[in-house]
Every structure is written in C-alpha cells, then in structure tokens.
Protein backbone atom coordinates (compact mmCIF):
# COMPACT_ATOMS: atom_id res chain seq x y z
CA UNK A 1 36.83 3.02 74.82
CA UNK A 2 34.22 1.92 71.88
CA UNK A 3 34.58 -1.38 71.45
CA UNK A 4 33.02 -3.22 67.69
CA UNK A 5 33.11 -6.64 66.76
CA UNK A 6 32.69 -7.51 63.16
CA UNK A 7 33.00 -11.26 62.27
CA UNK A 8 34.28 -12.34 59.06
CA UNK A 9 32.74 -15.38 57.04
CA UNK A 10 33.98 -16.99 53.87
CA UNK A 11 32.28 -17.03 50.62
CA UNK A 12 33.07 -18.66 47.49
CA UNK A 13 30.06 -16.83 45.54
CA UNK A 14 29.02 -13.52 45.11
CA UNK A 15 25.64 -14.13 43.49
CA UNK A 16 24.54 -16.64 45.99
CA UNK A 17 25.97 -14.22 49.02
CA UNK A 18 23.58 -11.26 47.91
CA UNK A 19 20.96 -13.32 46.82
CA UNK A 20 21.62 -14.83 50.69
CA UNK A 21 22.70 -11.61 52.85
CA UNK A 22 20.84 -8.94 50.80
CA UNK A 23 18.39 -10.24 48.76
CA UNK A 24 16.67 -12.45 51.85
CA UNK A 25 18.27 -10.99 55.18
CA UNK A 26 17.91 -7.33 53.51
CA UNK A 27 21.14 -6.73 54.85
CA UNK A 28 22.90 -3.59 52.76
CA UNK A 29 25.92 -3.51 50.96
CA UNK A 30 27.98 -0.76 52.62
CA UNK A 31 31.01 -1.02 50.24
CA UNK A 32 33.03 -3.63 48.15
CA UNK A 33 36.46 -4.16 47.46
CA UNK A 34 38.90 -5.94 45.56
CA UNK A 35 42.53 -5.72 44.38
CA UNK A 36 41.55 -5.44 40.76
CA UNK A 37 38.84 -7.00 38.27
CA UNK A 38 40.35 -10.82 38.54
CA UNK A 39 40.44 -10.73 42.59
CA UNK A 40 38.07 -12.32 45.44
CA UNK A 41 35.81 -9.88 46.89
CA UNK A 42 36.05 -8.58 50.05
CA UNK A 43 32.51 -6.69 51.01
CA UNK A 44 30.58 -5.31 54.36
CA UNK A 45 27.15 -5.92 54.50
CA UNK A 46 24.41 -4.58 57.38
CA UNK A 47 21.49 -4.59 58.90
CA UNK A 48 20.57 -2.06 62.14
CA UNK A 49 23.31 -2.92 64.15
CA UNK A 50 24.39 -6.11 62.93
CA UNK A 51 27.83 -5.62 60.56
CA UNK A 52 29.83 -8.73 58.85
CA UNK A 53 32.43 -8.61 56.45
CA UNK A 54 31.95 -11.74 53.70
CA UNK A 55 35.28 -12.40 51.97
CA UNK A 56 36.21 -14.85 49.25
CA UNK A 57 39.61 -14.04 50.06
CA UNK A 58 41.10 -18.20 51.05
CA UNK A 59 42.59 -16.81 54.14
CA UNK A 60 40.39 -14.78 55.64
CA UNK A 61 38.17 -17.30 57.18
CA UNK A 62 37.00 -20.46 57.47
CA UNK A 63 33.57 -22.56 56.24
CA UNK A 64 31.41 -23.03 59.53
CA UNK A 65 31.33 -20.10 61.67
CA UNK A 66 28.61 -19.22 63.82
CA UNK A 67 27.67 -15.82 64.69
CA UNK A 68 25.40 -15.40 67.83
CA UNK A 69 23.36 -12.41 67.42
CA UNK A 70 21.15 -11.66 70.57
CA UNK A 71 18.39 -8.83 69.69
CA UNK A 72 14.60 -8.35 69.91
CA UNK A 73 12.14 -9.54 67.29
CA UNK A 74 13.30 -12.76 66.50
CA UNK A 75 9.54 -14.01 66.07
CA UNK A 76 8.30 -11.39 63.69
CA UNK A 77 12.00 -11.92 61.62
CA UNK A 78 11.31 -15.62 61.35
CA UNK A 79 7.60 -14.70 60.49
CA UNK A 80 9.38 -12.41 57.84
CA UNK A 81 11.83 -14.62 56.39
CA UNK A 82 9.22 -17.43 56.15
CA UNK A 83 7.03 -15.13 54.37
CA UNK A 84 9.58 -14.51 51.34
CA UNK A 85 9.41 -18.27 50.76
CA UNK A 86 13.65 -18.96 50.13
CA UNK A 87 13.81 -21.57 47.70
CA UNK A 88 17.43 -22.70 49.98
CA UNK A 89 16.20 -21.94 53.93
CA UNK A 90 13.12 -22.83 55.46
CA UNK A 91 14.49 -22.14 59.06
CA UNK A 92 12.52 -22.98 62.44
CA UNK A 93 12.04 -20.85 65.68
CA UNK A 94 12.95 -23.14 68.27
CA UNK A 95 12.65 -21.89 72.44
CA UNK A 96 16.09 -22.60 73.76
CA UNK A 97 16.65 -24.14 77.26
CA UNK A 98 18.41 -20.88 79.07
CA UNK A 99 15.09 -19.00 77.76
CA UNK A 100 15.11 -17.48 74.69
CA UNK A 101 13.81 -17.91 71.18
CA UNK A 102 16.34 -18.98 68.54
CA UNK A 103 16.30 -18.28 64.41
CA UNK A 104 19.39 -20.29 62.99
CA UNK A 105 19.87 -19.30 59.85
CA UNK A 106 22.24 -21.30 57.42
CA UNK A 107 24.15 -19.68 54.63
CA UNK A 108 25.00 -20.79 51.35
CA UNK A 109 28.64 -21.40 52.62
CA UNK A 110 27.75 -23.50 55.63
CA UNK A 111 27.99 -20.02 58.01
CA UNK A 112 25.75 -19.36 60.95
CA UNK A 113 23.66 -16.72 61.61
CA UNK A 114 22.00 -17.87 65.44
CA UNK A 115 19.41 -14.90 66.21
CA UNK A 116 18.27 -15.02 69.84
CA UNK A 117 15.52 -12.99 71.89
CA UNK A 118 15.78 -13.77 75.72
CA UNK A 119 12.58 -14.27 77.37
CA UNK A 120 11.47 -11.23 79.69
C-alpha cells in the first residue's frame, strides 16, 4: 500500500497565499478549484515532494497548523529564501536539540512550515 499525506491549511487570501507559497517558496500551482466565480478557493500547491492543499473554504481547517517537513538542504533553502529579501519573513536557521537544523517558516495565515535536516 502507497501511503500520501497532504495537510490542509486555511487561507483567507489568495493574493497573499501565492505571493507566500509560490511567489517566495516557488511552490507550483498544480490546479484550482471552486464551486463557481463567488466561492472560496480550494488549490494544491508543490514543491519536489512536498504537496499542501490551501483552502479558504471556513471548514476545512483551522489558523495555526504546523507542518513538519524533514528533507535535505535546509541551509542552502534558508540561504535562498533570505536572498529574495520577503518584505513579511525574515526567518532564522536555528540547530535543534535532537540534531538537526530547523527553517520555520510563518505564513500569512499564522500556518507553519518547520523544515528540518538531521545531522549525519
């Protein structure tokens, strides 16, 4: 059995969720929907293997989730992200105490994103 897990986080605005998500993360939309032209959006966005679904939808989710991602490269992303100079996120690399690096990164909707690299 292949087993996916895809959180979902609220949003409450488009613009500031791509200008978040794909504009600074350079996550990809994969596809949008929404019940017609007046309805919340309900989107996938991702980047390698890292897939969320971001839904203005009031029942979908809640404000305040945190998503632990564990991966490589969490020094050169931070390096990255600093680079692009986000008027909204300035985040620090801090070395956790199990070993590992850690990238917290804050959305516009008080989400989570906690990137981690475990030390060799």
């Amino acid at each position: 059995m292949q087993t996916k897990v895809i959180p979902v986080l609220r949003i409450f605005d488009v613009t500031k969720a791509i200008e978040f998500y794909i504009d600074w993360l350079g996550f990809q939309i994969d596809w949008e929907h929404r019940f017609d032209e007046n309805a919340p959006l309900y989107m996938q966005v991702s980047r390698e293997d890292v897939t969320l679904h971001l839904s203005e939808h009031h029942g979908d989710s809640t404000p305040g989730a945190k998503v632990f991602i564990e991966t490589e490269g969490v020094r050169e992303l931070h390096s990255a992200l600093t680079e692009k100079q986000y008027k909204y996120n300035r985040p620090g690399l801090e070395e956790a105490f199990y070993g590992a690096w850690e990238l917290t990164l804050h959305d516009p909707f008080g989400n989570r994103l906690l990137y981690v690299e475990r030390f060799p």
